[in-house]
Protein backbone atom coordinates (compact mmCIF):
# COMPACT_ATOMS: atom_id res chain seq x y z
CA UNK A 1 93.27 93.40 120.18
CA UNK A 2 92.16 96.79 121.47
CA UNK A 3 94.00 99.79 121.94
CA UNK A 4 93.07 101.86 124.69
CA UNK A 5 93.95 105.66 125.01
CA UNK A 6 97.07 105.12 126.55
CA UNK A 7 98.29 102.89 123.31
CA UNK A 8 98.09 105.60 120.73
CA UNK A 9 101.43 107.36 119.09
CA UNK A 10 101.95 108.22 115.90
CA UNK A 11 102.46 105.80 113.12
CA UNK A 12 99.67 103.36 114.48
CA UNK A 13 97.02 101.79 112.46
CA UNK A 14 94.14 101.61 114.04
CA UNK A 15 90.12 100.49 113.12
CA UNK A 16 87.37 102.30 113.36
CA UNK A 17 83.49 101.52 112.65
CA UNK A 18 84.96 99.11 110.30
CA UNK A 19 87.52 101.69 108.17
CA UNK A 20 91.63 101.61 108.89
CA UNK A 21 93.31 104.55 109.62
CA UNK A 22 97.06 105.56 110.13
CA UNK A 23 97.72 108.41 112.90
CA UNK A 24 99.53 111.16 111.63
CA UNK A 25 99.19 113.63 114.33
CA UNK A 26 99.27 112.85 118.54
CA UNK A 27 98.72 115.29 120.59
CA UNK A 28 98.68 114.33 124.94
CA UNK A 29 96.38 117.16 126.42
CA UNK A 30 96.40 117.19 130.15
CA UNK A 31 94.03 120.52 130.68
CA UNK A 32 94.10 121.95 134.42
CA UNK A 33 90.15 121.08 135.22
CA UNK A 34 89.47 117.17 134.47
CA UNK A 35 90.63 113.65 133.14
CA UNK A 36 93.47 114.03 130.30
CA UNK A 37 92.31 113.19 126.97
CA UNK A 38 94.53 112.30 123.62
CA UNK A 39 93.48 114.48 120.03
CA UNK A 40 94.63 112.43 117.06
CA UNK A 41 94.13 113.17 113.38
CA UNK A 42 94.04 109.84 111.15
CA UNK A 43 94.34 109.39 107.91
CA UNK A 44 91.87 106.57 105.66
CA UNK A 45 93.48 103.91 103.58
CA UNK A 46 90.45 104.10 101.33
CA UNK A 47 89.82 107.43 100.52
CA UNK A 48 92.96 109.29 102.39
CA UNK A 49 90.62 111.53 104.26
CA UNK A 50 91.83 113.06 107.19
CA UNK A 51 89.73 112.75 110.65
CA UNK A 52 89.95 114.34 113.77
CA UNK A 53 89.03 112.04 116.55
CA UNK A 54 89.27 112.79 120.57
CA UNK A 55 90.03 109.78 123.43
CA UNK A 56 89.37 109.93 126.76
CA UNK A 57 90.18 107.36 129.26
CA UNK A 58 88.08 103.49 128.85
CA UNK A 59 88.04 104.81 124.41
CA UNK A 60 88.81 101.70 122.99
CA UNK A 61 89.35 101.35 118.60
CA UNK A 62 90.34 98.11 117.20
CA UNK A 63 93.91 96.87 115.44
CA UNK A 64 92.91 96.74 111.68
CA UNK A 65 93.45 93.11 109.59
CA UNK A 66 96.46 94.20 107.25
CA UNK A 67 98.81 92.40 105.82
CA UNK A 68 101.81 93.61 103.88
CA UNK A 69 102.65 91.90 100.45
CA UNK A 70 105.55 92.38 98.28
CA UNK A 71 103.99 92.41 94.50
CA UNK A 72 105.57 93.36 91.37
CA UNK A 73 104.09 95.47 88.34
CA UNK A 74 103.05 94.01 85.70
CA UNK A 75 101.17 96.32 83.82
CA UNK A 76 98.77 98.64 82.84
CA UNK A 77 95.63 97.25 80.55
CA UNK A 78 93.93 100.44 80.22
CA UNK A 79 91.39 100.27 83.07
CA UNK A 80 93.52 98.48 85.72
CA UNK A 81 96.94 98.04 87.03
CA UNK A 82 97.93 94.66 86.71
CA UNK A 83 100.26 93.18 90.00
CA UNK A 84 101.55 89.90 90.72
CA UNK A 85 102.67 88.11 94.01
CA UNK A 86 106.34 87.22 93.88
CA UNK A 87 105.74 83.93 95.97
CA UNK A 88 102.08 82.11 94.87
CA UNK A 89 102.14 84.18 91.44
CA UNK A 90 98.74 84.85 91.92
CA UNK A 91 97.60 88.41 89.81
CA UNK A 92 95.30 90.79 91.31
CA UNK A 93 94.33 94.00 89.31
CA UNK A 94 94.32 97.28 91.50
CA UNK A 95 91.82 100.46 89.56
CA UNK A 96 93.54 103.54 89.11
CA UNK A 97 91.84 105.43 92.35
CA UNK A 98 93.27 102.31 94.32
CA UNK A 99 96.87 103.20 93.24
CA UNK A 100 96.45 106.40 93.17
CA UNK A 101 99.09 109.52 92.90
CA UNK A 102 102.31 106.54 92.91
CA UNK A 103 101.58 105.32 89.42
CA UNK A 104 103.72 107.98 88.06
CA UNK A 105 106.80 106.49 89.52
CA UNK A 106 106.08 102.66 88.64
CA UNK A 107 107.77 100.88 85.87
CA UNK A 108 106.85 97.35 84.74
CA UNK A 109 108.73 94.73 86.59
CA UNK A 110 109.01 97.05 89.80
CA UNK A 111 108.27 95.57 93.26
CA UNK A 112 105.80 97.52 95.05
CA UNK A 113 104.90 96.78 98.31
CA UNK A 114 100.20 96.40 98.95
CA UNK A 115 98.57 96.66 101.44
CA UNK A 116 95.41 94.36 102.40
CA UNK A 117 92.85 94.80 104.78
CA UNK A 118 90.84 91.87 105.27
CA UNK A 119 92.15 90.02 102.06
CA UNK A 120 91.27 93.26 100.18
CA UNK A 121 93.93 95.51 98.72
CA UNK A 122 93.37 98.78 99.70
CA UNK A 123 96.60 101.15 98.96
CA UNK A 124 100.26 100.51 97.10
CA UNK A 125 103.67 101.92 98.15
CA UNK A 126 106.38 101.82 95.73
CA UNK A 127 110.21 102.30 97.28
CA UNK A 128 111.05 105.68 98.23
CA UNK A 129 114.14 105.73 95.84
CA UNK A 130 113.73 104.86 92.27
CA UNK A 131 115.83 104.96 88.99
CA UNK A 132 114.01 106.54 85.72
CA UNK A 133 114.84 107.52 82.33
CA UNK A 134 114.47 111.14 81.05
CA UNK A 135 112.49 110.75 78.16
CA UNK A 136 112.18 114.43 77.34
CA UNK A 137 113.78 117.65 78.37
CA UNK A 138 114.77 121.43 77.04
CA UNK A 139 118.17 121.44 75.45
CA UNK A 140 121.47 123.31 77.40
CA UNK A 141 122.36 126.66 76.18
CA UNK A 142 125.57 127.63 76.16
CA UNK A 143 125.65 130.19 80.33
CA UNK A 144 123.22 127.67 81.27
CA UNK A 145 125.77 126.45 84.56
CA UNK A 146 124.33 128.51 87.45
CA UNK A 147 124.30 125.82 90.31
CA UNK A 148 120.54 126.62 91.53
CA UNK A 149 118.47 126.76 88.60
CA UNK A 150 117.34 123.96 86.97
CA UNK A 151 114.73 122.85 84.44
CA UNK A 152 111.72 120.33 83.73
CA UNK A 153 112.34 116.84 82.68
CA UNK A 154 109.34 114.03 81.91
CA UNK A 155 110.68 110.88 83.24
CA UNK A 156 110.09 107.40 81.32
CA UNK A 157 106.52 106.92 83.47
CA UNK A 158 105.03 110.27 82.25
CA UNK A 159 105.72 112.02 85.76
CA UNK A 160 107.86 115.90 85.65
CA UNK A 161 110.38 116.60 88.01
CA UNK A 162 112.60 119.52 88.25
CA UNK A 163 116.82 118.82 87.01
CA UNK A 164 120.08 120.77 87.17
CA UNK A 165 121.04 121.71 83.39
CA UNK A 166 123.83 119.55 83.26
CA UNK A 167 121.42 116.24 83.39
CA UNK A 168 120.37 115.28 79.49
CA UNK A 169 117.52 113.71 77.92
CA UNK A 170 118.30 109.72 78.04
CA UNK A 171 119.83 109.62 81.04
CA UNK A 172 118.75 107.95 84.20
CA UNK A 173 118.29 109.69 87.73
CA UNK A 174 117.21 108.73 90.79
CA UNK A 175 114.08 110.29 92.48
CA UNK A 176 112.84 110.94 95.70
CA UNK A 177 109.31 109.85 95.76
CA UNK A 178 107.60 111.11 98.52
CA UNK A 179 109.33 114.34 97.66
CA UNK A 180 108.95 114.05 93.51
CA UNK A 181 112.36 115.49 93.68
CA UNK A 182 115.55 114.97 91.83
CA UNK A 183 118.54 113.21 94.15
CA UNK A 184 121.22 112.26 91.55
CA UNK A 185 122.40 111.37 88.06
CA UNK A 186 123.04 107.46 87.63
CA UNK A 187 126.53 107.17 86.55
């Protein structure tokens, strides 16, 4: 199917010269001379570059081939992270610039959610709220209760986030991940 200009709005995935792209920005200009015209910047599920691309009435850009799949971690062999399909337990392994910037919040035995295009798996998402250990962090000192500060902690997948004092080395907290920010302490 092809979108025309009047389709577009943010969120939509969209194909062009062969390469997927999400919009992140819309933007409707209807100037006071001419036809109106839609400015979109898109973002690449290869590389995550961001392009700036105009349509004017009779553009047409294709709907991309993706399917969603629900795989879980299995691990990490050195050069490639290891998945697994929850249904067919079929394994596909995914290279570090593939998975990018989320491998610091997956565990093994986490269900991530990849993305194909065209039977080829091009990005992962992991759930936006996760629970991890705190493997390391700076002791409490005894005045150490303002409310706003707070201090680094390495989680149990390598990745630093910021904690209130009162949180301790070995215990588990959840964590934003789009953010990379602390939400709560896991009673």
């Amino acid at each position: 199917m092809a979108y025309s200009m009047s389709d577009l709005k943010k969120g939509l995935k969209v194909e062009i010269e062969g390469v997927p792209y999400k919009i992140v920005e819309y933007q409707h200009v209807k100037p006071g001379k001419g036809a109106a015209f839609v400015r979109v910047k898109m973002k690449s599920f290869f590389d995550g570059r961001v392009l700036e691309k105009t349509f004017h009435a009779g553009d047409k850009c294709e709907e991309p081939n993706l399917q969603e799949k629900s795989m879980q971690y299995l691990y990490h062999d050195g050069d490639h992270f290891q998945f697994m399909d929850v249904e067919s337990y079929e394994q596909i392994a995914l290279s570090d610039e593939q998975v990018g910037d989320v491998a610091k919040w997956m565990t093994d035995g986490m269900t991530v959610s990849i993305l194909f295009h065209n039977n080829k798996a091009i990005s992962v998402d992991v759930p936006q709220v996760v629970e991890l250990k705190i493997t390391e962090t700076p002791p409490n000192f005894k005045g150490d209760t303002s409310s706003g500060s707070k201090k680094p902690a390495t989680l149990e997948t390598g990745a630093v986030i910021q904690i209130p004092y009162h949180v301790l080395e070995g215990d588990v907290v959840r964590v934003n991940t789009e953010l990379g920010e602390y939400i709560e302490k896991v009673k």
